[in-house]
Protein backbone atom coordinates (compact mmCIF):
# COMPACT_ATOMS: atom_id res chain seq x y z
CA UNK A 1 -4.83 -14.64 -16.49
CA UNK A 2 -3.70 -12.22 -18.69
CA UNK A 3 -0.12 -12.37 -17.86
CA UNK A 4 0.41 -8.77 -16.32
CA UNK A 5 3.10 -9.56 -13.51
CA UNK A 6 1.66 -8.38 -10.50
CA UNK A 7 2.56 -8.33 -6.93
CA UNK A 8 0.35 -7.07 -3.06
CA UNK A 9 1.58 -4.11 -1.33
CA UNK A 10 1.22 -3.96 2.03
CA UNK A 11 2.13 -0.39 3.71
CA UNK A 12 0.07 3.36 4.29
CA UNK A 13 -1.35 5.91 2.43
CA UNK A 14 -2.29 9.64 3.64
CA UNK A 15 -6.05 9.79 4.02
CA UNK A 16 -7.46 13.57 4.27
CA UNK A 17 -10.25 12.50 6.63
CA UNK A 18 -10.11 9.01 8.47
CA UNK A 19 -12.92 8.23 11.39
CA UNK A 20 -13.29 12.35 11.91
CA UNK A 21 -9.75 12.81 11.79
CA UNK A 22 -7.58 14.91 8.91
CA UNK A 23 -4.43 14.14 7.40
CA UNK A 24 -3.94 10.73 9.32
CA UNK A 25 -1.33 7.88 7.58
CA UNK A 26 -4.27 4.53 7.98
CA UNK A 27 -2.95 0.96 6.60
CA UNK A 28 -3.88 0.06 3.15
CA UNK A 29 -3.16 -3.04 0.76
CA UNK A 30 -3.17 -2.58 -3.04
CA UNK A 31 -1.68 -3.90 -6.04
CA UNK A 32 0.94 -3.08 -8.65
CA UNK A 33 1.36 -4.04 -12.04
CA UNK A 34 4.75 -4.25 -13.87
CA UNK A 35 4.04 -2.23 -17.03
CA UNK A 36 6.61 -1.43 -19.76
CA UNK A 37 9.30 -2.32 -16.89
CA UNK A 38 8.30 -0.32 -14.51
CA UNK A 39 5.88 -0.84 -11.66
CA UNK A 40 2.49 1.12 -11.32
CA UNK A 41 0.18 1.12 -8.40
CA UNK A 42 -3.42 0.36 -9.11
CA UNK A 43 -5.72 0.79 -5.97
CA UNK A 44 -8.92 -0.04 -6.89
CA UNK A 45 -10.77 0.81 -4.11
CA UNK A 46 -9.93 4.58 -3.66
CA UNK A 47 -10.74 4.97 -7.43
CA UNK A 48 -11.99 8.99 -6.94
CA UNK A 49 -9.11 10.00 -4.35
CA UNK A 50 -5.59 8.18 -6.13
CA UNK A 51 -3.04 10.83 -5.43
CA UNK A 52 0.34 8.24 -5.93
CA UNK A 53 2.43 10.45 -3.46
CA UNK A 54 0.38 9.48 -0.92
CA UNK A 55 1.62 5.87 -0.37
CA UNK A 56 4.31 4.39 1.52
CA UNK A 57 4.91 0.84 1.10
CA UNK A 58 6.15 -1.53 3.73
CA UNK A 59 6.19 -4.96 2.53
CA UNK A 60 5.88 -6.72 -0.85
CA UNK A 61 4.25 -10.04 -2.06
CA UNK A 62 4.25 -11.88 -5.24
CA UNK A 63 1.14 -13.99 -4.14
CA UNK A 64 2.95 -16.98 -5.99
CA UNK A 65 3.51 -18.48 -2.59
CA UNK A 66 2.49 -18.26 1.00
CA UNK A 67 3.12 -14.96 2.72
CA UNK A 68 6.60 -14.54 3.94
CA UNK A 69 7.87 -13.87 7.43
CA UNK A 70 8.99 -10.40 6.13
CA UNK A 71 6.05 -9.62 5.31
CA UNK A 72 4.02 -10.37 8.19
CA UNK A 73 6.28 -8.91 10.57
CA UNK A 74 5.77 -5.76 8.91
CA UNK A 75 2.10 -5.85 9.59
CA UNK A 76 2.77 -6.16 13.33
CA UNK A 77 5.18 -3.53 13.05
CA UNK A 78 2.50 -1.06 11.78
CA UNK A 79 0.42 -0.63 15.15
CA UNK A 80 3.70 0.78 16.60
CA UNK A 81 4.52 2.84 13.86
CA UNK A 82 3.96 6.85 14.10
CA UNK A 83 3.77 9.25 10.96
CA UNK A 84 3.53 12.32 10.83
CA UNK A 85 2.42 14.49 7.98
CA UNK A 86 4.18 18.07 7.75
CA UNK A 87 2.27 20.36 5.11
């Protein structure tokens, strides 16, 4: 490893067009990195879209152990979750 502390996100982001439909919150896991003491988001898979402001996190995981209870429940607690985005 190269030592980077690092921890899973678990939460939403904004997408602009989801399935047909615009400006929908859709779950998303990504990753942050503690950097210079702060933490930074790295998403690797929406490389050409990041737009930080666009993510709401939920639940946290150090993947050091096995997921927590916390953390689960708030993946259940997503499909009964309603956002709405107000330009």
């Amino acid at each position: 490893t190269l030592g980077i502390p690092s921890r899973a996100v678990m939460g939403v982001i904004l997408s602009e067009d989801f399935s047909g439909e615009k400006d929908v919150f859709v779950y998303h896991m990504w990753v942050e990195a503690l950097t210079n003491g702060r933490w930074i988001l790295v998403d690797a898979t929406r490389p050409q879209d990041f737009h930080p402001n666009r993510y709401i996190a939920l639940a946290y995981h150090n993947l050091m152990t096995e997921m927590p209870i916390d953390y689960l429940r708030a993946v259940s607690a997503i499909q009964e979750m309603k956002i709405t985005f107000i330009k």
